[in-house]
Protein backbone atom coordinates (compact mmCIF):
# COMPACT_ATOMS: atom_id res chain seq x y z
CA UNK A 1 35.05 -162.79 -11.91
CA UNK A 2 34.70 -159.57 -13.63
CA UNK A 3 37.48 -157.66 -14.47
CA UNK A 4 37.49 -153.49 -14.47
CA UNK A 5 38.10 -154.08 -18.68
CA UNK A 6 35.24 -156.20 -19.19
CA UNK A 7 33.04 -154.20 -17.29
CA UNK A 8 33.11 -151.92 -19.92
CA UNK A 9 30.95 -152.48 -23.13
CA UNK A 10 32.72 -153.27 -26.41
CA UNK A 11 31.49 -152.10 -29.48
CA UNK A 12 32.30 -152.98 -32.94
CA UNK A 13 32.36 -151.11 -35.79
CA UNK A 14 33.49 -148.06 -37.62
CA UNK A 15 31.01 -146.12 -36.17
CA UNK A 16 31.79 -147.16 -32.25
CA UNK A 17 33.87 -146.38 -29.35
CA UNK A 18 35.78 -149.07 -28.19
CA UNK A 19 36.04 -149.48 -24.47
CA UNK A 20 36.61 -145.53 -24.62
CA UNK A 21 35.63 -143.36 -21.28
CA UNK A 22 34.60 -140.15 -21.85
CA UNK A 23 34.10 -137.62 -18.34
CA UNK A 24 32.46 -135.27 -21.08
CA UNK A 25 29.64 -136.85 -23.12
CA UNK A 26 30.38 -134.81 -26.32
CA UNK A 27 26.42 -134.73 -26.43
CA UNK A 28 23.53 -132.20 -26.25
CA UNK A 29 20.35 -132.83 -24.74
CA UNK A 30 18.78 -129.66 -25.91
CA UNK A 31 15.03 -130.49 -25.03
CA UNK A 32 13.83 -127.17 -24.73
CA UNK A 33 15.06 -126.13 -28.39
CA UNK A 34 14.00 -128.85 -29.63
CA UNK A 35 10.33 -128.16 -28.30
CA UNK A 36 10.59 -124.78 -29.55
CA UNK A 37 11.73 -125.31 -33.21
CA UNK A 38 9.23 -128.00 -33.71
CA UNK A 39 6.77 -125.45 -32.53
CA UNK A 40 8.43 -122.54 -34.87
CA UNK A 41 8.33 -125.09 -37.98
CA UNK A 42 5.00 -125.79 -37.74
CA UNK A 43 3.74 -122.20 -37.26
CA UNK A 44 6.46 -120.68 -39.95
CA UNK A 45 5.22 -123.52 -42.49
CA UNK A 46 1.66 -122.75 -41.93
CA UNK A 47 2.42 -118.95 -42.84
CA UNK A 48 4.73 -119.07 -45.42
CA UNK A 49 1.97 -120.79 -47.52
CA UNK A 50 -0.56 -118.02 -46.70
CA UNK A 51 2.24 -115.00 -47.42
CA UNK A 52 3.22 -116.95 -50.69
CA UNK A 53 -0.44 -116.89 -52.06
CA UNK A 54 -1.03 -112.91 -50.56
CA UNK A 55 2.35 -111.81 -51.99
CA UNK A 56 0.97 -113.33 -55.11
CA UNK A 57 -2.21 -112.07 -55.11
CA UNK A 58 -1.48 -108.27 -53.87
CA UNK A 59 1.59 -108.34 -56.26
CA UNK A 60 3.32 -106.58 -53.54
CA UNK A 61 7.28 -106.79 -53.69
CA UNK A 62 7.43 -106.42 -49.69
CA UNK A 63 5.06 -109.27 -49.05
CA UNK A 64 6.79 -111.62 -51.60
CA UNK A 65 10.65 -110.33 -50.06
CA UNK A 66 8.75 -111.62 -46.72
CA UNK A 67 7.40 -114.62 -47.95
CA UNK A 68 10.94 -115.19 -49.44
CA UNK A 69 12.27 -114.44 -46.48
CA UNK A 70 9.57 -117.10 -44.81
CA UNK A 71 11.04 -119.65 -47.23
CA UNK A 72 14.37 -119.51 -45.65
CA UNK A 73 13.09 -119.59 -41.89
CA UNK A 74 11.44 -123.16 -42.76
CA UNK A 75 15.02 -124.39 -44.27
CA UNK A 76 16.71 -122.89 -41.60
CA UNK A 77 14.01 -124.56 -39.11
CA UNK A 78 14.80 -127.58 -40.79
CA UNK A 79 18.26 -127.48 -40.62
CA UNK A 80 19.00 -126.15 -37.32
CA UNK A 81 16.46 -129.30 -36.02
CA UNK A 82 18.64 -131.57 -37.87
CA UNK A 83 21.79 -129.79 -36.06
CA UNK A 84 19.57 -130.62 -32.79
CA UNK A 85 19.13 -134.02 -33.40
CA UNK A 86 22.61 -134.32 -34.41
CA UNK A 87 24.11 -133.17 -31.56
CA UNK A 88 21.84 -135.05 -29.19
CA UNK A 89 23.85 -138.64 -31.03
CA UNK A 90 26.86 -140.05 -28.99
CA UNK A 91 30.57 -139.91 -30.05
CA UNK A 92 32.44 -142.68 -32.15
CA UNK A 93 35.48 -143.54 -33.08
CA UNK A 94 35.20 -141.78 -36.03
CA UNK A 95 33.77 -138.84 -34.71
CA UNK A 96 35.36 -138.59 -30.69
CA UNK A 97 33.81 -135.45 -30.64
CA UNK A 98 30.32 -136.72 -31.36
CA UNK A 99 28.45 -133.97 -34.16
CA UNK A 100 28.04 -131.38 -31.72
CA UNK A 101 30.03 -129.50 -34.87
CA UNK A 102 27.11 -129.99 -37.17
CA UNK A 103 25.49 -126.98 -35.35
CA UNK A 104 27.66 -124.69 -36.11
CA UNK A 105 27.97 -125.45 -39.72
CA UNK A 106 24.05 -125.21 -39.58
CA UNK A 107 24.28 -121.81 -38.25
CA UNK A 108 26.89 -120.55 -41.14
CA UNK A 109 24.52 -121.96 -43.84
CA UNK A 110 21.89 -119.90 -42.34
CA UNK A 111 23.77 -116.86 -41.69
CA UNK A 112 24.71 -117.40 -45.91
CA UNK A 113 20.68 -117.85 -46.22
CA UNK A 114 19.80 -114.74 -44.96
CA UNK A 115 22.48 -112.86 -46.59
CA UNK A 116 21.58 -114.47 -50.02
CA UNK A 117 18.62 -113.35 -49.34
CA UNK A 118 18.58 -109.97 -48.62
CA UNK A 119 20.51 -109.46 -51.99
CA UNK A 120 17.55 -110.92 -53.65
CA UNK A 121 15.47 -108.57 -52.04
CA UNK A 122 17.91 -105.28 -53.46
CA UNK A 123 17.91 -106.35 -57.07
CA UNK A 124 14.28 -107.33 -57.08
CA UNK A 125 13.79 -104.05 -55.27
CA UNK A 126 15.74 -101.74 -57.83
CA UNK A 127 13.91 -103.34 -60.31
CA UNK A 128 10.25 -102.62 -58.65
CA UNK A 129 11.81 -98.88 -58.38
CA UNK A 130 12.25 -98.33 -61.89
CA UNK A 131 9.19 -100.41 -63.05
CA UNK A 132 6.74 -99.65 -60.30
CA UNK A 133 3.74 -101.75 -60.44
CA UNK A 134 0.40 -101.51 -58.89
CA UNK A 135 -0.70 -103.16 -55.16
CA UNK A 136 -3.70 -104.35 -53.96
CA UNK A 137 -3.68 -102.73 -50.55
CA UNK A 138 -6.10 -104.02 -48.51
CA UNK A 139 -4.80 -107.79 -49.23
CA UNK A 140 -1.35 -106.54 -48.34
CA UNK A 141 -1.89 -105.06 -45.16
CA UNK A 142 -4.35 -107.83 -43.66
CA UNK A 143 -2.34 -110.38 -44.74
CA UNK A 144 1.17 -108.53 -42.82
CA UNK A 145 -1.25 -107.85 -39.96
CA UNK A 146 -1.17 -111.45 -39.69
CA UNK A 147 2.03 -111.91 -40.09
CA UNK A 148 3.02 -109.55 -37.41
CA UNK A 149 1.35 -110.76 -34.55
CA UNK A 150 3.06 -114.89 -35.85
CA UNK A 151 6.45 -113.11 -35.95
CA UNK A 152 6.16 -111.45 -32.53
CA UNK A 153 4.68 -114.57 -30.95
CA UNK A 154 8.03 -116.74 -32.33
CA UNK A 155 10.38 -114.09 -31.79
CA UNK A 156 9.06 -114.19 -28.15
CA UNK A 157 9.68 -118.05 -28.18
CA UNK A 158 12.69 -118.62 -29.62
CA UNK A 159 14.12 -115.56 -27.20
CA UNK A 160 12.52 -117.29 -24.21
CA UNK A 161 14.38 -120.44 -25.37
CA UNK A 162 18.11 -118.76 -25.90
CA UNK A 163 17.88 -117.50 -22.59
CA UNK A 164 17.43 -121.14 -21.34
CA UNK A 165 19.78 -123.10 -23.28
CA UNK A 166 22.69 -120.89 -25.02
CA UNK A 167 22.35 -122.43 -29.11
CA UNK A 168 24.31 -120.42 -31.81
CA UNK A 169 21.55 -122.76 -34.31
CA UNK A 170 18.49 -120.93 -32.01
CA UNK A 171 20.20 -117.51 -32.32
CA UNK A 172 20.52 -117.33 -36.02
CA UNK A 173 16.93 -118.65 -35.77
CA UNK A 174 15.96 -115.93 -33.75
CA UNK A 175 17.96 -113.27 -36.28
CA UNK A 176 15.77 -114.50 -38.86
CA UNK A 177 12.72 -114.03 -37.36
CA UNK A 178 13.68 -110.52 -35.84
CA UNK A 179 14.03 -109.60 -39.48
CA UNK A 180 10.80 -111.15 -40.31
CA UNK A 181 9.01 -109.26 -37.26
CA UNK A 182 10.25 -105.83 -38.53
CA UNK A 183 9.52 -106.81 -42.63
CA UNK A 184 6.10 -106.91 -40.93
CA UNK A 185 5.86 -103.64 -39.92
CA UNK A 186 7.80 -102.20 -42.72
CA UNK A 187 5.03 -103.99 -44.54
CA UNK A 188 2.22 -102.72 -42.89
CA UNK A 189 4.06 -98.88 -42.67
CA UNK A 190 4.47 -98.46 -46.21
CA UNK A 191 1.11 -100.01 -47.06
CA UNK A 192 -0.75 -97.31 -44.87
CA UNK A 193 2.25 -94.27 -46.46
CA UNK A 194 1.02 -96.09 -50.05
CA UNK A 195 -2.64 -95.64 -49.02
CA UNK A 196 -2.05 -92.00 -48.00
CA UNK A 197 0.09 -90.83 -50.57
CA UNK A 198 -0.18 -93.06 -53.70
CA UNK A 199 3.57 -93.57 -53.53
CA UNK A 200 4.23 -97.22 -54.84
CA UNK A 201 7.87 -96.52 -54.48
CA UNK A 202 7.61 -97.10 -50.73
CA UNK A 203 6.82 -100.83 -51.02
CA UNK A 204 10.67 -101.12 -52.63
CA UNK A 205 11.80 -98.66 -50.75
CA UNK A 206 10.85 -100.69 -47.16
CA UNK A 207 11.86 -103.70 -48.46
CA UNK A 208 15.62 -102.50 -49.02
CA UNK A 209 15.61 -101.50 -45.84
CA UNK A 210 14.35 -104.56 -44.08
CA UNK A 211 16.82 -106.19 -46.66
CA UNK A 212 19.77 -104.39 -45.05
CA UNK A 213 18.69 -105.49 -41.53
CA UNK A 214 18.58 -109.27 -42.49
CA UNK A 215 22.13 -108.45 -44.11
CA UNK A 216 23.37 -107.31 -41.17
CA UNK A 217 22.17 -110.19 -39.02
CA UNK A 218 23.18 -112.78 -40.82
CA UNK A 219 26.60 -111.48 -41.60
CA UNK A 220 26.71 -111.25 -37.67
CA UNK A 221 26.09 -115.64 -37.98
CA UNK A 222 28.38 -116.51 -40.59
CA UNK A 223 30.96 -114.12 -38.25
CA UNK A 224 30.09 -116.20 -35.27
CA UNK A 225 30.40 -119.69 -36.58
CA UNK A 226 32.88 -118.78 -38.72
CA UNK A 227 35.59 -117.92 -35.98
CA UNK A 228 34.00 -121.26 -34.00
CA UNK A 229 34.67 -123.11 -37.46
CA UNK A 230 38.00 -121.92 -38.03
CA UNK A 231 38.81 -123.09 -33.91
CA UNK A 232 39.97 -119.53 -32.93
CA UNK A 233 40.13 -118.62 -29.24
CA UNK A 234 36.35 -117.68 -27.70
CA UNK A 235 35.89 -114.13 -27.25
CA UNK A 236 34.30 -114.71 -23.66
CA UNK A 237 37.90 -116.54 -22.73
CA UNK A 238 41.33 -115.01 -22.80
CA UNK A 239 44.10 -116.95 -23.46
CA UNK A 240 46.81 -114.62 -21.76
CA UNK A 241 44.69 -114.72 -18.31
CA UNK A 242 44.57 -119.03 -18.43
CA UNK A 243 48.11 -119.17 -19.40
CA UNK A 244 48.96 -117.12 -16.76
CA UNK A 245 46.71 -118.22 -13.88
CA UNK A 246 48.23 -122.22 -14.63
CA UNK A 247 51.61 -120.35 -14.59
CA UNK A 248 50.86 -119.13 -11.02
CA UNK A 249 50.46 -122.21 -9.60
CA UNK A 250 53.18 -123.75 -7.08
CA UNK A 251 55.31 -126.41 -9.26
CA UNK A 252 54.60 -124.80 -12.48
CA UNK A 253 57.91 -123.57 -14.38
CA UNK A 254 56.39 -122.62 -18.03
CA UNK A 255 53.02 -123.11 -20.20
CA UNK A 256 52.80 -123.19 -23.41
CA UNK A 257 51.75 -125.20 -26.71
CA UNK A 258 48.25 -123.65 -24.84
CA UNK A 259 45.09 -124.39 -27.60
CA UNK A 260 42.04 -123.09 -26.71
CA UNK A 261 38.57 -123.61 -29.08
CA UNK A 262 35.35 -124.30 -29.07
CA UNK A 263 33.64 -127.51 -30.50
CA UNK A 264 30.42 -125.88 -30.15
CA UNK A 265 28.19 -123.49 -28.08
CA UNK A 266 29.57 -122.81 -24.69
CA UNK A 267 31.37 -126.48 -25.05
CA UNK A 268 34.81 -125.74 -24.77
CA UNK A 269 38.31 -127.54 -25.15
CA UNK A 270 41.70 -126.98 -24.40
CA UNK A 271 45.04 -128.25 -24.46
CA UNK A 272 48.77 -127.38 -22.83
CA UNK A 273 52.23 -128.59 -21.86
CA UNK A 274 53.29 -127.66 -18.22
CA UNK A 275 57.02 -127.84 -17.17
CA UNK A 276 57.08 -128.92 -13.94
CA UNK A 277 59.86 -128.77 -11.02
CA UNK A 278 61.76 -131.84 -9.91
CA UNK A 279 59.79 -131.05 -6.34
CA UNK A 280 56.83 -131.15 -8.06
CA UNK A 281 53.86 -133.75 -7.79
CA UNK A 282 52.16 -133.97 -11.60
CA UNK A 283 48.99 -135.59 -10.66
CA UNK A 284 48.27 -133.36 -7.67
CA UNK A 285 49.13 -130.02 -10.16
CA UNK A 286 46.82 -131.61 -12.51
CA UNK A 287 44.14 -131.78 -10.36
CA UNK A 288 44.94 -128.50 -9.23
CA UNK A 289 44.93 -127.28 -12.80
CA UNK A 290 41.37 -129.17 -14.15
CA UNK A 291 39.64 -127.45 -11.16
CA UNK A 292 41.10 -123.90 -11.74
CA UNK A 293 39.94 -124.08 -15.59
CA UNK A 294 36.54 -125.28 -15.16
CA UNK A 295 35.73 -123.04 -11.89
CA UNK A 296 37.53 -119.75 -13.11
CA UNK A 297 37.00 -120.37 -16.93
CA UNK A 298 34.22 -122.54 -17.25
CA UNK A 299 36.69 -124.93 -19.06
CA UNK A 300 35.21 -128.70 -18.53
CA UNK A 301 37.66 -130.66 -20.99
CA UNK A 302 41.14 -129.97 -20.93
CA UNK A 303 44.13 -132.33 -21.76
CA UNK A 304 47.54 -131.39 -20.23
CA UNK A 305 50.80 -132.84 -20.64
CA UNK A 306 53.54 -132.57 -17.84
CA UNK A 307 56.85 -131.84 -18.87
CA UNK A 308 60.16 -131.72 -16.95
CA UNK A 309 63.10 -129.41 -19.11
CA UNK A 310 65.20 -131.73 -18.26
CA UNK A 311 63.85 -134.92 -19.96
CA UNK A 312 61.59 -133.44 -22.25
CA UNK A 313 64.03 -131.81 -25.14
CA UNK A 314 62.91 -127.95 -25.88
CA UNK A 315 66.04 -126.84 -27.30
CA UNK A 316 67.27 -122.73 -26.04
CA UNK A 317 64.00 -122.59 -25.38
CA UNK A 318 64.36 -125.34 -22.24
CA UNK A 319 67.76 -124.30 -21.47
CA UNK A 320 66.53 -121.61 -18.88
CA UNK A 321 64.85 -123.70 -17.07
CA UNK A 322 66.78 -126.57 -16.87
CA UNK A 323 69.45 -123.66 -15.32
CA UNK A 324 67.06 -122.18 -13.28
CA UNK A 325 66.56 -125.73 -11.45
CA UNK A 326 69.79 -126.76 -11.27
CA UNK A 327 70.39 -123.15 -9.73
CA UNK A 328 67.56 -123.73 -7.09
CA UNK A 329 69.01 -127.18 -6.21
């Protein structure tokens, strides 16, 4: 005869869940990213080699701050596949929340990547500005002509692919291949001003500028993964409205030690105590409360912990509504 307990599997280990059940997998099956960074790596790879050797060639600062910039994207590739692959592995004891986390801390080394970056890009550019130095034009501009018509075919796949799965990792992807796509036509704009006016400044010039845009995006990543890092409240969820919708509820007396954060993209968690009536029933509410936060607030794995003031110890705090009961009774 087999028992409910042995039905389930037991693992050994550090690294294993022991007769643990999970109703949330902690996992990510993100098979579209993962298609579409494989094909980003490959293409990114393929044309960071050929802007390396044109930057080189031309001598053009703006090619080489792109070809920099390319650099980065194939780390970042790398990286945020890693954060895939990652997240894709199941929970253990160790780690109950599996490594959906990983992604996030991918996307804040990227978001420091590209703002590294982009200060690389300002000092080599002041120093172009004072020392300008010739450009082989023609070698520039085929070579960003290229490179503009990669960047738009990747920015158009990794968009495609956020819009599909919601992935902080494919997002700061995305930012740094929006800032590749317009380094391209900065490029290719100040190559055709250069060839018009025999200005050389404008190749330092454009690449500040496209600089400041890569700045700004990956500031906007480290911001992002930085508030899911530090576990604050998602700003698509509002504490106040879940405290007071679970408040609203028949039985419910008070909520509060109410946590809300998220592990990862759009895979949130959230905790409570509930003081409950003496008429009350706890597992009913509970039911009652699981389906109110994931149907109104898209809230899939809470843990709540009944209370009754009059057992559980809250000090003047629980006073009131041990009174109030004993008022209604």
């Amino acid at each position: 005869m087999t028992t409910a307990s042995s039905a389930l599997p037991r693992i050994r280990g550090n690294n294993a869940v022991t007769e643990d059940y999970h109703h949330l997998t902690h996992r990510k099956e993100q098979r579209t990213s993962k298609r579409t960074l494989w094909i980003t790596l490959l293409l990114t790879l393929f044309f960071t080699i050929v802007e390396v050797v044109g930057g080189l060639l031309s001598n053009s600062l703006a090619l080489l701050s792109d070809s920099a910039h390319m650099m980065s994207d194939v780390l970042a590739l790398g990286l945020s596949m890693t954060a895939i692959y990652m997240a894709a592995r199941k929970p253990t004891r160790r780690y109950s929340f599996g490594y959906l986390r990983f992604e996030i801390i991918a996307s804040f080394l990227n978001g420091l990547a590209l703002a590294a970056i982009s200060v690389g890009i300002f000092i080599e550019a002041i120093r172009r500005m004072i020392q300008p130095q010739a450009v082989d034009m023609t070698l520039m501009l085929g070579i960003a002509a290229i490179g503009l018509v990669v960047n738009i075919v990747l920015t158009m796949v990794l968009s495609r692919s956020m819009r599909e799965e919601n992935n902080l990792n494919i997002k700061s992807a995305l930012w740094h291949f929006i800032g590749d796509l317009l380094s391209s036509v900065g490029i290719i704009v100040s190559g055709l001003l250069m060839m018009l006016t025999g200005w050389a400044i404008l190749d330092p010039i454009v690449s500040m500028l496209v600089g400041g845009i890569i700045f700004v995006g990956g500031a906007r990543i480290v911001r992002e993964s930085y508030l899911v890092l530090m576990e604050s409240v998602p700003e698509t969820l509002d504490l106040e409205d879940i405290r007071s919708d679970i408040a609203a509820l028949p039985g419910v007396q008070d909520v509060h030690e109410l946590h809300l954060w998220a592990v990862s993209t759009d895979h949130y968690s959230l905790t409570g105590h509930v003081l409950v009536g003496s008429g009350a029933q706890p597992f009913e509410l509970l039911s009652q409360i699981d389906t109110l936060l994931r149907e109104r607030h898209g809230i899939a794995h809470s843990t709540i912990q009944m209370e009754h003031p009059a057992i559980h110890d809250h000090g003047a705090y629980g006073q009131r509504f041990v009174s109030g009961l004993k008022a209604s009774t």
